[in-house]
N, C-alpha and C. Protein backbone atom coordinates (compact mmCIF):
# COMPACT_ATOMS: atom_id res chain seq x y z
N UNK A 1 14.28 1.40 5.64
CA UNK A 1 13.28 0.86 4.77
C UNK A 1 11.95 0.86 5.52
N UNK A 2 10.69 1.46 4.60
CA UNK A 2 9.75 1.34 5.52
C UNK A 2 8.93 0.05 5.67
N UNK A 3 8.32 0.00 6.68
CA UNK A 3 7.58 -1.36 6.67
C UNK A 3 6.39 -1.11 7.34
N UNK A 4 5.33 -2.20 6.88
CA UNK A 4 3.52 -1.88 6.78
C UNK A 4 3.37 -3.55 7.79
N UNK A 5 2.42 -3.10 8.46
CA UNK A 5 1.85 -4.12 9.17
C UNK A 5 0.73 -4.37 9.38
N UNK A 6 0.00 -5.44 8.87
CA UNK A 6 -1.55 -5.31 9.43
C UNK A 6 -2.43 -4.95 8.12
N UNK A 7 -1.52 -4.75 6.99
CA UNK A 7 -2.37 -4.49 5.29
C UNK A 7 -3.17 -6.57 5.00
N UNK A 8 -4.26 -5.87 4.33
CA UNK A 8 -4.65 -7.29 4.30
C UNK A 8 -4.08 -7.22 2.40
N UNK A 9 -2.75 -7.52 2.29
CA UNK A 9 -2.80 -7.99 1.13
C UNK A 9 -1.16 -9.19 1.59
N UNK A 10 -0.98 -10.12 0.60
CA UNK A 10 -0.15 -11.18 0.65
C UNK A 10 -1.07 -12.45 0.40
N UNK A 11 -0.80 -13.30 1.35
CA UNK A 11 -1.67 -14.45 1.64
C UNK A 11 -2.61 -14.54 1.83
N UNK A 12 -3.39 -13.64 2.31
CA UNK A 12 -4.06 -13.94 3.43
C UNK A 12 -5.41 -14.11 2.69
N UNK A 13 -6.66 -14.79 3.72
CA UNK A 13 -8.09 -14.91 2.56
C UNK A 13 -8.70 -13.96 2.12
N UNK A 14 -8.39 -12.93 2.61
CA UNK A 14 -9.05 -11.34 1.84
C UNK A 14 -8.12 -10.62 1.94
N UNK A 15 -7.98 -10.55 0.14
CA UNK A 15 -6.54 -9.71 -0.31
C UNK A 15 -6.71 -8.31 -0.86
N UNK A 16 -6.33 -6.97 -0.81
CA UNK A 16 -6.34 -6.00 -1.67
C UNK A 16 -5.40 -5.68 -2.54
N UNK A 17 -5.80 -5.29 -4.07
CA UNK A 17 -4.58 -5.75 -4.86
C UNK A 17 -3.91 -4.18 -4.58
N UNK A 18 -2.71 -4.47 -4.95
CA UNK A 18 -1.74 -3.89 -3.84
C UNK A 18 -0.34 -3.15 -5.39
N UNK A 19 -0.68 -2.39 -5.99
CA UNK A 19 -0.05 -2.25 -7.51
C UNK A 19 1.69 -1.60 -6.66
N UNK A 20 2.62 -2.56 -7.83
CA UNK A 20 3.61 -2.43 -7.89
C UNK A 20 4.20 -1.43 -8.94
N UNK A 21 5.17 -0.56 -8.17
CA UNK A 21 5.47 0.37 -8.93
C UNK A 21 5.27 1.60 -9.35
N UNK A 22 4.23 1.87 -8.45
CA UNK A 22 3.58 3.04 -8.46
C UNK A 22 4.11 4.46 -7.12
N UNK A 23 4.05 5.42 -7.50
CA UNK A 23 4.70 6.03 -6.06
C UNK A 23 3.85 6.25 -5.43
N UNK A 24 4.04 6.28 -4.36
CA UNK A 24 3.15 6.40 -2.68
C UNK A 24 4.11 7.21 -1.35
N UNK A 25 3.28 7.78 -0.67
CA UNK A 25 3.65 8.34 0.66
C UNK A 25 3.03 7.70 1.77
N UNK A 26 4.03 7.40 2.60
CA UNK A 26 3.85 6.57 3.95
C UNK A 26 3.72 7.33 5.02
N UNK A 27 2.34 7.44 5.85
CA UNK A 27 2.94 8.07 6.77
C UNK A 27 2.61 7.40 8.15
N UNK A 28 3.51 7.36 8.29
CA UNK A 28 3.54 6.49 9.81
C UNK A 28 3.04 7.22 10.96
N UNK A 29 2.36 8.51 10.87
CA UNK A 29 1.97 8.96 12.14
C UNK A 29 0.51 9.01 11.99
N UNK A 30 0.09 9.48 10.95
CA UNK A 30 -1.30 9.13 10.54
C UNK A 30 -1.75 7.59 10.70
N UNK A 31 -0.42 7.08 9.93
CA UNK A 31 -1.06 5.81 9.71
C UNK A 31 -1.52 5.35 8.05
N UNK A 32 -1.38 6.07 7.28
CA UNK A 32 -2.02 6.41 5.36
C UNK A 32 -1.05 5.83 4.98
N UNK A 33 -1.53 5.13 4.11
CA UNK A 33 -0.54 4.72 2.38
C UNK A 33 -1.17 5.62 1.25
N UNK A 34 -0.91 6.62 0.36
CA UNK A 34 -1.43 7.55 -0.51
C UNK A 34 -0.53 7.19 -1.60
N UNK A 35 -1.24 6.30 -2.74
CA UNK A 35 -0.76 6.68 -4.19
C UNK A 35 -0.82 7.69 -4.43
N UNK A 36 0.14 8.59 -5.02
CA UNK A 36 0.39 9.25 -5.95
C UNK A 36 0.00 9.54 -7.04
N UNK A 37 -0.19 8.40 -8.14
CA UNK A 37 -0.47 8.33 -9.10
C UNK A 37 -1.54 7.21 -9.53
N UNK A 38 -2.05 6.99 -10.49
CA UNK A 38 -3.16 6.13 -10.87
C UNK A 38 -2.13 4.69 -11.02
N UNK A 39 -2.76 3.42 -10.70
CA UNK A 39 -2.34 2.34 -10.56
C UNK A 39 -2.47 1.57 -12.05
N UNK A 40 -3.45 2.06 -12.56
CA UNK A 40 -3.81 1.66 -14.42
C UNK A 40 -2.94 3.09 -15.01
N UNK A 41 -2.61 2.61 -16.00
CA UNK A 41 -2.27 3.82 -16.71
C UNK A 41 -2.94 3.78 -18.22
């Protein structure tokens, strides 16, 4: 399972909204989160 560290979204006082459900590519060597697709449809 992958896991993100250091995104300012959750709790914290400056959040980025963060859309569920949408597909994305992780890449852990770059370092990128890339939606895929549009987060509004």
């Amino acid at each position: 399972m992958p896991v993100l560290s250091g995104l300012p979204v959750g709790h914290a006082e400056h959040n980025l909204a963060f859309p569920l459900g949408v597909h994305a590519v992780l890449d852990a060597v770059v370092g990128t989160l890339t939606l895929r697709e549009p987060a509004l449809l």
